[in-house]
N, C-alpha and C. Protein backbone atom coordinates (compact mmCIF):
# COMPACT_ATOMS: atom_id res chain seq x y z
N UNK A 1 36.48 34.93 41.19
CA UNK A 1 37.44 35.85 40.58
C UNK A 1 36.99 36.24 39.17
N UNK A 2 36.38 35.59 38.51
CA UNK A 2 35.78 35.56 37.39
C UNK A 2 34.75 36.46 36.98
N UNK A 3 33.94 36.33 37.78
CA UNK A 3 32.77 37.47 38.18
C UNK A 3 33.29 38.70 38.48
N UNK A 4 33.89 38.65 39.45
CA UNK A 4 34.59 39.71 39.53
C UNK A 4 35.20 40.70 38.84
N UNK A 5 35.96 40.16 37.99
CA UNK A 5 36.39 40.54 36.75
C UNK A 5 35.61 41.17 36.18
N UNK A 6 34.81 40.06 35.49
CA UNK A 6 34.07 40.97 34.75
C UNK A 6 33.21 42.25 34.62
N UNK A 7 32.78 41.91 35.65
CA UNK A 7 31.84 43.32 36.87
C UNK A 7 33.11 44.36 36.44
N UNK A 8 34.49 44.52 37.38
CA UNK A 8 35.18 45.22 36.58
C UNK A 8 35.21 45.93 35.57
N UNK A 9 35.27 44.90 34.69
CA UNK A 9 35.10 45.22 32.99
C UNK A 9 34.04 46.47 32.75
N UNK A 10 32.67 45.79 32.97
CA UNK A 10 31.09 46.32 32.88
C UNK A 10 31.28 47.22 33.56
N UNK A 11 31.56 47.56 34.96
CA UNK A 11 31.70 49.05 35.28
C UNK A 11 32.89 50.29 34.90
N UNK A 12 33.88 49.64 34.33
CA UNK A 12 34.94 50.43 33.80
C UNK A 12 34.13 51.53 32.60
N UNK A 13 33.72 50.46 31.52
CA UNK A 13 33.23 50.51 30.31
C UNK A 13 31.65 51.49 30.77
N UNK A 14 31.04 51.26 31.61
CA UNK A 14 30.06 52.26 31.43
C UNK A 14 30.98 53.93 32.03
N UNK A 15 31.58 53.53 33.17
CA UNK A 15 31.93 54.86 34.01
C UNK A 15 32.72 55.71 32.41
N UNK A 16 33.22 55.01 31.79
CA UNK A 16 33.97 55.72 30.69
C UNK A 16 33.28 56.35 29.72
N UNK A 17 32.02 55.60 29.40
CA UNK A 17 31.57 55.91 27.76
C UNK A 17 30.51 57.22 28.60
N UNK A 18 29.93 56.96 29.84
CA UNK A 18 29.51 58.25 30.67
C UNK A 18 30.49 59.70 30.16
N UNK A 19 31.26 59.11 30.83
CA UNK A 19 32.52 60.25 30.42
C UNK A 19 32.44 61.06 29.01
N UNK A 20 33.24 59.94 28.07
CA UNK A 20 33.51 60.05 27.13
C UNK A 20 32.63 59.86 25.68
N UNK A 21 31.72 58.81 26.19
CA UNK A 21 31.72 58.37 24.53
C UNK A 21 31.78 56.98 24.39
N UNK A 22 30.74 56.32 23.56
CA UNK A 22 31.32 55.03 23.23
C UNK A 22 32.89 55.34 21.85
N UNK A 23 32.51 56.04 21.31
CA UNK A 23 33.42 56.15 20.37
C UNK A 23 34.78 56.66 20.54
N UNK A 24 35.44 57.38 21.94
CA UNK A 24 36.26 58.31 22.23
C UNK A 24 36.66 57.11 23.49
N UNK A 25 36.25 56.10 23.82
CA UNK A 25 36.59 54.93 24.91
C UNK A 25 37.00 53.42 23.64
N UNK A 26 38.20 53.39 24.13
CA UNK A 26 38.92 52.46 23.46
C UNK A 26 39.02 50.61 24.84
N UNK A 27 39.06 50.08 23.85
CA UNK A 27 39.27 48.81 24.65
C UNK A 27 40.64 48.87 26.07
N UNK A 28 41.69 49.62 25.55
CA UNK A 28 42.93 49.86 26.24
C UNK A 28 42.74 50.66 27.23
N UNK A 29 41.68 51.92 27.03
CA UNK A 29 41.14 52.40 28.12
C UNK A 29 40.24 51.65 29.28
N UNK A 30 39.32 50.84 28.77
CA UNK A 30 38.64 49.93 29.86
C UNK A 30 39.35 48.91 30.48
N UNK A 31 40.71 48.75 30.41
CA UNK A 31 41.13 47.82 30.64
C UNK A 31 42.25 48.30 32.01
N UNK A 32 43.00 49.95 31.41
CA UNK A 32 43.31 50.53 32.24
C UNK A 32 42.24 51.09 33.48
N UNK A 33 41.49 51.73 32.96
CA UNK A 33 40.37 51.58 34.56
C UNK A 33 40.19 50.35 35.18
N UNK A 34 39.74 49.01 34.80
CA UNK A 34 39.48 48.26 35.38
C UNK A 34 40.55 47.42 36.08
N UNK A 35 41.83 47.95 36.08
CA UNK A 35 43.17 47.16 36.59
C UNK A 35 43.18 46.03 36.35
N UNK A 36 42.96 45.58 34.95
CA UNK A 36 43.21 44.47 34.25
C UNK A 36 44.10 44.42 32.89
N UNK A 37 44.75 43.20 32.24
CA UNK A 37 45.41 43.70 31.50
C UNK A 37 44.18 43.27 30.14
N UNK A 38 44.92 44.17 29.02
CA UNK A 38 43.83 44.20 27.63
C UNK A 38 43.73 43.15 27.63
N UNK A 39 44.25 41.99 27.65
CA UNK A 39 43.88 40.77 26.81
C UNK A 39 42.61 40.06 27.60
N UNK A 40 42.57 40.21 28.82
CA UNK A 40 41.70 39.72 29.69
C UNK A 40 39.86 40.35 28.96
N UNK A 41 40.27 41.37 28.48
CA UNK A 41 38.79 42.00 27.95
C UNK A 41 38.52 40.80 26.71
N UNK A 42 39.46 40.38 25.77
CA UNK A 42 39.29 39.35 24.73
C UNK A 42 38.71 38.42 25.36
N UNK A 43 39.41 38.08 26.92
CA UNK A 43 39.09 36.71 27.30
C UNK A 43 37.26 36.70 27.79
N UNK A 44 36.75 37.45 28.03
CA UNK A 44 35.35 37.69 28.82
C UNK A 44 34.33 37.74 27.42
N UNK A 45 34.81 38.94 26.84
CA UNK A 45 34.07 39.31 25.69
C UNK A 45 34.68 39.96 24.37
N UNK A 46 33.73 39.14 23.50
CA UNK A 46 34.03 39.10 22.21
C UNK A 46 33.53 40.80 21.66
N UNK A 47 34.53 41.25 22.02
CA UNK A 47 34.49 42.35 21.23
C UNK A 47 34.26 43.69 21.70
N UNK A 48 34.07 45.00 21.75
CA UNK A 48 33.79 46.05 22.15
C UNK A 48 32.21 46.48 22.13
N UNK A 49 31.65 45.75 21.12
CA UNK A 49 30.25 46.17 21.07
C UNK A 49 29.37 45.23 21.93
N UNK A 50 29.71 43.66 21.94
CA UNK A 50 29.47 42.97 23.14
C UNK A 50 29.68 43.29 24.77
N UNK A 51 30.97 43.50 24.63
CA UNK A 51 31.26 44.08 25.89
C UNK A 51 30.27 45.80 25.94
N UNK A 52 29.66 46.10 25.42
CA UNK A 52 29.13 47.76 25.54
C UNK A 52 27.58 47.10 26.62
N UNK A 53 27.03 46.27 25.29
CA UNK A 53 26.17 45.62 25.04
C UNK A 53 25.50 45.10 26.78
N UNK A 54 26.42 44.14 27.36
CA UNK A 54 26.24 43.74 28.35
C UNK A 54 26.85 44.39 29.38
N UNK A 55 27.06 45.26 29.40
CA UNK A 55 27.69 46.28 30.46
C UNK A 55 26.35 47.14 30.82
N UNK A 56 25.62 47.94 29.32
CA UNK A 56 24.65 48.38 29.83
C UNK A 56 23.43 47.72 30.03
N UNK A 57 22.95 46.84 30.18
CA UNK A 57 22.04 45.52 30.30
C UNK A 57 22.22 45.27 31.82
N UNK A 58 23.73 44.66 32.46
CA UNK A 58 23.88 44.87 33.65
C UNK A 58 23.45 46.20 34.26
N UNK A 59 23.89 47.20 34.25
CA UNK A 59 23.44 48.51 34.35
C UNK A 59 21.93 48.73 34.86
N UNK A 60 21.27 48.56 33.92
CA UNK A 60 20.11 48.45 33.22
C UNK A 60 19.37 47.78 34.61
N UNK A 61 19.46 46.10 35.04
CA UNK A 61 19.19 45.33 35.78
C UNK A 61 19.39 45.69 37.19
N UNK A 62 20.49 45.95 37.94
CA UNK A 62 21.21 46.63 38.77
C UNK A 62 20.19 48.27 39.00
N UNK A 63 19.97 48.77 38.45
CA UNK A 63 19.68 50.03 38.87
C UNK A 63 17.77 49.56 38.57
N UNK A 64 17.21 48.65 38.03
CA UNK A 64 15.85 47.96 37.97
C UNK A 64 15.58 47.77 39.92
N UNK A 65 16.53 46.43 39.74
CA UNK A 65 16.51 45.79 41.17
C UNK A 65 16.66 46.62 42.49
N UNK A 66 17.46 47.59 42.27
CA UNK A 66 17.67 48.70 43.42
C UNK A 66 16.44 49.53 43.62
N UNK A 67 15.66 49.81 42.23
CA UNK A 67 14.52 50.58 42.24
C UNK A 67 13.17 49.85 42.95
N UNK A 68 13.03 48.61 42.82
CA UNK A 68 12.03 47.53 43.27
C UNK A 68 12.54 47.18 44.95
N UNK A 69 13.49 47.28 45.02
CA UNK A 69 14.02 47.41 46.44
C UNK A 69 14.07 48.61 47.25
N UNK A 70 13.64 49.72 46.86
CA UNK A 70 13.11 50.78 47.55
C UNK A 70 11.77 50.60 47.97
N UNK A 71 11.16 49.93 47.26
CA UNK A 71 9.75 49.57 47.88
C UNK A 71 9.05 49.21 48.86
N UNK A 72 7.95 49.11 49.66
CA UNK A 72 7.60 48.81 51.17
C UNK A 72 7.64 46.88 50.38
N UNK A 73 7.37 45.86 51.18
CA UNK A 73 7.64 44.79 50.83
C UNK A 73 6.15 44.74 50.67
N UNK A 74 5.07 45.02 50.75
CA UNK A 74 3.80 45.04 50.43
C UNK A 74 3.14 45.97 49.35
N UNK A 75 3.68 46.45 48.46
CA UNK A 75 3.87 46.84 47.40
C UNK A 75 3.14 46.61 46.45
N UNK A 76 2.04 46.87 46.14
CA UNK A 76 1.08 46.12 45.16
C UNK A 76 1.82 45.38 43.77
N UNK A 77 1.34 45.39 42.28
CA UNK A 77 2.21 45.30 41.46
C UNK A 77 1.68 46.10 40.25
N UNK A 78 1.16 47.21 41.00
CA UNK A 78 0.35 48.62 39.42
C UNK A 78 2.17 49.40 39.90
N UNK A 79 2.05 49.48 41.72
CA UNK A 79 3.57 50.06 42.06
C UNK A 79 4.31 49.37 41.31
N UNK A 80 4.75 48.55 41.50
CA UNK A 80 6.12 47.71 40.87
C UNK A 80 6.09 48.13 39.63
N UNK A 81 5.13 47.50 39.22
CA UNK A 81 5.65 47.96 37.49
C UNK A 81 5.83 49.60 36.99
N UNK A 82 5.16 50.35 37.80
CA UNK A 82 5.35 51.87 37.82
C UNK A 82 6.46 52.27 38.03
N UNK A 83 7.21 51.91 38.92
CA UNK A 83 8.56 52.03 39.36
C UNK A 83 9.76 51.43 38.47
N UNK A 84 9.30 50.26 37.80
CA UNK A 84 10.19 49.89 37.31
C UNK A 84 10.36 50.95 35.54
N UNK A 85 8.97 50.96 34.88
CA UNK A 85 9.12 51.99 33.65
C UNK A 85 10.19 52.82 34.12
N UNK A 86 10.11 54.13 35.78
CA UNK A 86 10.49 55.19 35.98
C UNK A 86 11.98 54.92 35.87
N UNK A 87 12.65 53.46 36.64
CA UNK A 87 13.99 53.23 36.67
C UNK A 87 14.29 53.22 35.13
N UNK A 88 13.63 52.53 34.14
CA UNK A 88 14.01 52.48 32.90
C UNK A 88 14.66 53.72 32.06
N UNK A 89 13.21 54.41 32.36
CA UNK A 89 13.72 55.62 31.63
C UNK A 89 14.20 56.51 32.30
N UNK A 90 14.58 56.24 33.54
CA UNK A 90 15.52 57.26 34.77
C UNK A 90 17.05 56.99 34.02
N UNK A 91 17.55 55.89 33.66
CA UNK A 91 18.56 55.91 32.95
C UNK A 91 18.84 56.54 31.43
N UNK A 92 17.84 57.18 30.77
CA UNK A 92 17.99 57.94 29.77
C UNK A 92 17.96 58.97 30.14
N UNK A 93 17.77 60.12 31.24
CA UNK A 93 18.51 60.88 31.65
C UNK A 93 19.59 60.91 32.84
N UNK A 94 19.68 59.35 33.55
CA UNK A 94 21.10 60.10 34.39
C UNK A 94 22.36 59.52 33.55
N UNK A 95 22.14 58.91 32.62
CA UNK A 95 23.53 57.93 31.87
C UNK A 95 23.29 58.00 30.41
N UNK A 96 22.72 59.66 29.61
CA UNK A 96 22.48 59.63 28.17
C UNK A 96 23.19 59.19 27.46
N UNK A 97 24.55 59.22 27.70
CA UNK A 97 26.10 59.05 26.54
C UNK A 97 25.38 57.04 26.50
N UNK A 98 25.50 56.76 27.07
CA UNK A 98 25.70 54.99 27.56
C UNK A 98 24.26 54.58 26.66
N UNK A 99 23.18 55.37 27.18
CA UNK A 99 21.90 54.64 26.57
C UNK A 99 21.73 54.97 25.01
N UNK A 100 22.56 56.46 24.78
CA UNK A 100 22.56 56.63 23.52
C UNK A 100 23.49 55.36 22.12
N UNK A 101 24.67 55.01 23.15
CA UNK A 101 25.85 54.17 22.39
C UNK A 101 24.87 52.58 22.27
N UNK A 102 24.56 52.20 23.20
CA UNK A 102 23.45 50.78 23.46
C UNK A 102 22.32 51.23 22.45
N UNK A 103 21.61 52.00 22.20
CA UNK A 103 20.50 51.77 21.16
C UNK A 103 20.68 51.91 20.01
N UNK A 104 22.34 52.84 19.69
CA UNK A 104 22.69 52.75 18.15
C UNK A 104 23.06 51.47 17.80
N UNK A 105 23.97 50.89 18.87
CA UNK A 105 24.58 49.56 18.32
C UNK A 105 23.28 48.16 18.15
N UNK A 106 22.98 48.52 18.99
CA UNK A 106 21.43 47.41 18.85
C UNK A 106 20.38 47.71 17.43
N UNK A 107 20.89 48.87 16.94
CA UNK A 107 19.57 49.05 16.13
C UNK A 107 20.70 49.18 14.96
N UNK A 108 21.54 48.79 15.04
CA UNK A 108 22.57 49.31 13.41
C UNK A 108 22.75 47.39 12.95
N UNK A 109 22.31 47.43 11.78
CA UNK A 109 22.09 46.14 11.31
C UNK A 109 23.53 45.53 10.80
N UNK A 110 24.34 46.22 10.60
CA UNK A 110 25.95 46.31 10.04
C UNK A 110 26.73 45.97 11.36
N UNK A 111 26.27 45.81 12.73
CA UNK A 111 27.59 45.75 13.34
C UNK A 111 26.73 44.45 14.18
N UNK A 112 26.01 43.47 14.41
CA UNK A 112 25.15 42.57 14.44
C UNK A 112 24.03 42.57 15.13
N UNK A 113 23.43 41.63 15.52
CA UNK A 113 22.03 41.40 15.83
C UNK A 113 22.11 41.68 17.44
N UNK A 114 20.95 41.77 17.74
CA UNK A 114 20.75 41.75 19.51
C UNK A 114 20.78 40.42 20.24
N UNK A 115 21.80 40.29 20.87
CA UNK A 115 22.14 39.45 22.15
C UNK A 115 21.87 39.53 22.93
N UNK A 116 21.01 38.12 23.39
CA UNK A 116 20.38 37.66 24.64
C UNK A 116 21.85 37.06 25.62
N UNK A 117 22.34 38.24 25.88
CA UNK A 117 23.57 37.53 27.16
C UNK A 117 22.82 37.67 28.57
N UNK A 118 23.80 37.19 29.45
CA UNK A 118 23.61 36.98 30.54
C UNK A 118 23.03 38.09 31.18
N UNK A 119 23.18 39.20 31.44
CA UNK A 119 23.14 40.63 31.76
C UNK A 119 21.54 40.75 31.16
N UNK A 120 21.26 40.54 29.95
CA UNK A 120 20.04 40.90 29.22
C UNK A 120 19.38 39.83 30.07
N UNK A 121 19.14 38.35 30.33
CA UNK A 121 18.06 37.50 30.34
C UNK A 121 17.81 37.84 31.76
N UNK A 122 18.66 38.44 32.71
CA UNK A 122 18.41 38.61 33.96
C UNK A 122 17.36 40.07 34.09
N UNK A 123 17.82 40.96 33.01
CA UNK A 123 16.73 42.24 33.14
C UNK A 123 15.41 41.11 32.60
N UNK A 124 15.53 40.73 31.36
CA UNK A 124 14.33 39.89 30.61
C UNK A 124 14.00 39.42 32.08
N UNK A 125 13.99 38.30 33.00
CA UNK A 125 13.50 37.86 34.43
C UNK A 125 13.05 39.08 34.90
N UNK A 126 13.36 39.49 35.93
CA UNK A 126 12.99 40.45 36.31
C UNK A 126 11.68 41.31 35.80
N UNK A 127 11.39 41.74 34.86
CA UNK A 127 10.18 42.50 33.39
C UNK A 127 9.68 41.54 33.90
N UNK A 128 9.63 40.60 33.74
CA UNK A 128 8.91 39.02 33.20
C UNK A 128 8.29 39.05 34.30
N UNK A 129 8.86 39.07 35.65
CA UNK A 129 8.10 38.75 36.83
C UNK A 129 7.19 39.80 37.35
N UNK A 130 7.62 40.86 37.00
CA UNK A 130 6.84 42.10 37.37
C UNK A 130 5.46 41.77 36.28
N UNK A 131 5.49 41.50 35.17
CA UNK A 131 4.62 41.37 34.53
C UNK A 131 3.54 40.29 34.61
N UNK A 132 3.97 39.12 35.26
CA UNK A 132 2.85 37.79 35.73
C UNK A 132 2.63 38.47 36.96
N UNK A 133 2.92 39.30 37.94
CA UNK A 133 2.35 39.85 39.25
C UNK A 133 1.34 40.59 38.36
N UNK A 134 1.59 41.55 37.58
CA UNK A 134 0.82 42.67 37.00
C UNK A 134 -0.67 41.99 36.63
N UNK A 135 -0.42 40.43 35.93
CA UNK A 135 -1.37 40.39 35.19
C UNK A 135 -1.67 39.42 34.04
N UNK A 136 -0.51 39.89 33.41
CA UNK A 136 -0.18 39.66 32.07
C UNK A 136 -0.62 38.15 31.43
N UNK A 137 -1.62 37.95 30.29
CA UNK A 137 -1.58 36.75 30.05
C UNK A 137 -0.69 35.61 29.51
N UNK A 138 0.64 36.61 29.17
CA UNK A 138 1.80 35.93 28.91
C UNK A 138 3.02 36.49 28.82
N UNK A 139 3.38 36.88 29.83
CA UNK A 139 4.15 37.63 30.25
C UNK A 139 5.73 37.57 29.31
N UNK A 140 5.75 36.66 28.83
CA UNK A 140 6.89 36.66 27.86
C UNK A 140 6.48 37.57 26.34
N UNK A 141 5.37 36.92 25.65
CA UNK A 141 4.82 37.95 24.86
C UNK A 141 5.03 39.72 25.30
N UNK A 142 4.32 39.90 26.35
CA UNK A 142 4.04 41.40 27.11
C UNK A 142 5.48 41.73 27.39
N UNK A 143 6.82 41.22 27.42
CA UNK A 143 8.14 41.41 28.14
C UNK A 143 8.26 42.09 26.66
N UNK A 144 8.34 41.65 25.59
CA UNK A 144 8.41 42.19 24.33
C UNK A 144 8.35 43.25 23.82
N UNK A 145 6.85 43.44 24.49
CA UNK A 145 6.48 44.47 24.20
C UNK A 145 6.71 45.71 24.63
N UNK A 146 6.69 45.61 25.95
CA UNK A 146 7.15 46.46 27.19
C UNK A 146 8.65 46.94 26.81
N UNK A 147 9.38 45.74 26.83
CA UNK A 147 11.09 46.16 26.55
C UNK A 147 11.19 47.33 25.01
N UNK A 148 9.87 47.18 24.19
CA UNK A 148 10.07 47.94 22.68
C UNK A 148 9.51 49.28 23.18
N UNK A 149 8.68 49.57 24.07
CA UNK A 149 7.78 50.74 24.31
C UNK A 149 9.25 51.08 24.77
N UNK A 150 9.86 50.70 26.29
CA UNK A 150 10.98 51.37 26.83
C UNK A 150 11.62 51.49 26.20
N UNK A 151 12.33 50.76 25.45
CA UNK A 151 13.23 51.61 24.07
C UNK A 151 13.09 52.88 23.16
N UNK A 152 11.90 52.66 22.64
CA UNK A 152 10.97 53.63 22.03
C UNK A 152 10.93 54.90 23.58
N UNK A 153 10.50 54.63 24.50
CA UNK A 153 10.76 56.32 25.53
C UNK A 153 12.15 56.27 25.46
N UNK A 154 12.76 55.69 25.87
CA UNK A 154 14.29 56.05 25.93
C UNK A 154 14.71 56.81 24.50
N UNK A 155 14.61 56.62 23.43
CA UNK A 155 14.88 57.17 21.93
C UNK A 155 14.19 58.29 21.58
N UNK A 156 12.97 58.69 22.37
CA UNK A 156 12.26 59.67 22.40
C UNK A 156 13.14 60.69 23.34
N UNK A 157 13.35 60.41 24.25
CA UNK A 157 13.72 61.35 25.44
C UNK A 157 15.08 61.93 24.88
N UNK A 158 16.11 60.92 23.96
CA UNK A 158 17.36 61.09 23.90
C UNK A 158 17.80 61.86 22.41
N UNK A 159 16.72 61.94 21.62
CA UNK A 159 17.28 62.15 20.23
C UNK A 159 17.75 63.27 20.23
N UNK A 160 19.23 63.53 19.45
CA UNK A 160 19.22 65.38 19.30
C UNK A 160 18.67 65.55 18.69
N UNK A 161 18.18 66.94 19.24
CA UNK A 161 17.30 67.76 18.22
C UNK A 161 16.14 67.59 18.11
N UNK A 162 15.29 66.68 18.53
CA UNK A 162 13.79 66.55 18.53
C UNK A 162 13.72 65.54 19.67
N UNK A 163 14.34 66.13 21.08
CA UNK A 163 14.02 65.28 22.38
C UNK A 163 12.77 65.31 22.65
N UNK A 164 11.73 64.49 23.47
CA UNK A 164 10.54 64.77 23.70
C UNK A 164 10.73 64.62 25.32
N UNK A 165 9.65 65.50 25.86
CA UNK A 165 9.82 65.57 27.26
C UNK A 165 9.76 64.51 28.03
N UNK A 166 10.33 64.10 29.60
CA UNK A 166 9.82 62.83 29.84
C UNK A 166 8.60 62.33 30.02
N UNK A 167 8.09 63.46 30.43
CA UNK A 167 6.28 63.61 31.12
C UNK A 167 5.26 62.98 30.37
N UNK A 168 5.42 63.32 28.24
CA UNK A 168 4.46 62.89 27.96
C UNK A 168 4.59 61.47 27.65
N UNK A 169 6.20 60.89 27.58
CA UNK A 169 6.20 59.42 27.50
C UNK A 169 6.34 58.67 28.68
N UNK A 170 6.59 59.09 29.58
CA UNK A 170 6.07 58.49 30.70
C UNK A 170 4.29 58.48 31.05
N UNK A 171 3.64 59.01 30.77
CA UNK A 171 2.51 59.34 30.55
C UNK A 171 1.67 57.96 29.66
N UNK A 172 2.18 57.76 28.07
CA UNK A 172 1.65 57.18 27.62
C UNK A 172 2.01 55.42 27.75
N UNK A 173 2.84 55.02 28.45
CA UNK A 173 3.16 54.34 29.16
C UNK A 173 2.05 53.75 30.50
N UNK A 174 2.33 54.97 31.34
CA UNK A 174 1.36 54.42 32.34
C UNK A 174 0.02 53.97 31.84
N UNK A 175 -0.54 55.09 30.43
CA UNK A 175 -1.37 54.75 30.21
C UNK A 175 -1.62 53.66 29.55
N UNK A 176 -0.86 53.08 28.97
CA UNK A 176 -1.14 51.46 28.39
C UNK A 176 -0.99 50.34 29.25
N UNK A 177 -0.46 50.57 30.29
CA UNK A 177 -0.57 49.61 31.78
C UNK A 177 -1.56 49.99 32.82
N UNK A 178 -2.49 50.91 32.25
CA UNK A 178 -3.37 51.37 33.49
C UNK A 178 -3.11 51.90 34.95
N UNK A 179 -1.87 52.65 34.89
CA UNK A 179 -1.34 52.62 36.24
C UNK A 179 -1.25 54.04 36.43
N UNK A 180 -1.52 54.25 37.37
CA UNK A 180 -2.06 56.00 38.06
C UNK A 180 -0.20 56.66 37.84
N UNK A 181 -0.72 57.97 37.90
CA UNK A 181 0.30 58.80 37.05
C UNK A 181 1.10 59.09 38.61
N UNK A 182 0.64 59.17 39.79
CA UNK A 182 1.43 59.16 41.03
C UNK A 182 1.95 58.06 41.71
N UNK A 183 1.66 57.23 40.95
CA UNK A 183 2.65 55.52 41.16
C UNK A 183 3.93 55.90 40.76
N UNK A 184 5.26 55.10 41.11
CA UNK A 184 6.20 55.07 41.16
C UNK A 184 6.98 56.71 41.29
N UNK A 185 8.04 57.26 40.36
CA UNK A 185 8.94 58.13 40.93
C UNK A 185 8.08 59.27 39.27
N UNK A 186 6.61 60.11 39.96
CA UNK A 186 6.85 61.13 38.76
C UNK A 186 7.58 62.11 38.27
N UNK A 187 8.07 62.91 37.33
CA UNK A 187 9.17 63.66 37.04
C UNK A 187 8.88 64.87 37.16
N UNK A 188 9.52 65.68 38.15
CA UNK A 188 9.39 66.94 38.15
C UNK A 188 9.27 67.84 37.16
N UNK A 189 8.93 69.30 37.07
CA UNK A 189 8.92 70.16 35.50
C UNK A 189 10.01 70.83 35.76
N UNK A 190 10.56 71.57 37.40
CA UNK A 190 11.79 71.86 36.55
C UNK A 190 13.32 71.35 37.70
N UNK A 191 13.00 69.87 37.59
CA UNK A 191 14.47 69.50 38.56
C UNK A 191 14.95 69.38 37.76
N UNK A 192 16.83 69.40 37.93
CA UNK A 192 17.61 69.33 37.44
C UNK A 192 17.92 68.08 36.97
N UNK A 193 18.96 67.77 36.17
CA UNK A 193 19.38 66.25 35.43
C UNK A 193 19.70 65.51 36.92
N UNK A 194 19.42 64.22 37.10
CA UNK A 194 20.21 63.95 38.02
C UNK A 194 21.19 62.91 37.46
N UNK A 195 21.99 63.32 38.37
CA UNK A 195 23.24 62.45 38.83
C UNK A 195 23.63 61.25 39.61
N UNK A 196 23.60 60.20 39.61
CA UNK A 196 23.01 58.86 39.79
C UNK A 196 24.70 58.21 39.61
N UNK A 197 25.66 57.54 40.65
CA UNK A 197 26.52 56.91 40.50
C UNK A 197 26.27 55.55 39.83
N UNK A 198 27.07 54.95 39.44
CA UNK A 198 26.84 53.85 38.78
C UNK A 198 26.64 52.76 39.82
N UNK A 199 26.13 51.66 39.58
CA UNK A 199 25.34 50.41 40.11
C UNK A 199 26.47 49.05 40.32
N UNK A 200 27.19 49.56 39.58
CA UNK A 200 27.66 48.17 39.09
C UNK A 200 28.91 47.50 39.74
């Protein structure tokens, strides 16, 4: 019931800030979508930016794992990890409002530091394993790194006013993993945004 809940919570809170906004989505609102009462959001998580925090992390993981599960089960791992960048930054254009609210709050030194919750160490697994298949001589080091490049495309793709296309950061990506530019899901020049229900 617990789990449950919370899942709740995490999908209320993204389907909304999609919508709306992290800033225009109030705690009273996620609480009314999720047919729970407000206080129950106190009881899970400390706070609105926590609760943002691990909502899109779940997100994040959830739409990873679904992407690696499209795969033939013989799947090399230049694929895997190709696929997984594309899911990464597939969520900076089908869920911009959400990835935009998650990288301000993570990167604004005034509202606190980045949390390793539950939601995060399970994407962190996941990276991690794709990365000792890949290669990696230390795949925790390389998770680091990898998770800062994807941030860095995601912040590229999303900024107003000086967006950069997906093509050439997906591009320089593959190229620092050595992985052919027709591995995983490449991006069309002129499909439309897609539209991608939530995971969660």
């Amino acid at each position: 019931m617990r789990q449950r809940s919370r899942r709740r919570i995490m999908r209320a809170t993204v389907e909304l800030v999609d919508q709306r906004g992290y800033g225009r989505t109030t705690l009273g609102d996620i609480a009314e979508r999720a047919g729970l009462a407000r206080g129950l959001l106190s009881y899970y998580f400390d706070g609105k930016r926590l609760l943002m925090q691990a909502a899109t992390h779940r997100l994040m993981h959830l739409e990873l794992a679904a992407a690696l599960d499209e795969l033939p089960p013989d799947a090399g791992a230049d694929a895997r990890l190709a696929r997984a960048i594309d899911a990464v930054l597939g969520l900076a254009m089908d869920h911009p409002r959400v990835m935009r609210s998650h990288l301000a709050l993570i990167l604004d030194p005034d509202v606190g530091a980045f949390v390793k919750d539950p939601e995060q160490q399970q994407l962190g697994a996941i990276l991690q394993d794709l990365l000792r298949r890949w290669g990696a001589a230390d795949p925790v080091a390389e998770h680091a790194v990898l998770r800062s490049a994807l941030m860095g495309g995601c912040i590229g793709v999303l900024l107003p006013g000086a967006a950069i296309p997906l093509a050439p950061i997906r591009a320089d990506l593959f190229s620092r993993y050595g992985l052919a530019w027709e591995l995983g899901v490449p991006p069309q020049p002129d499909a439309p945004p897609r539209l991608q229900p939530v995971r969660l």
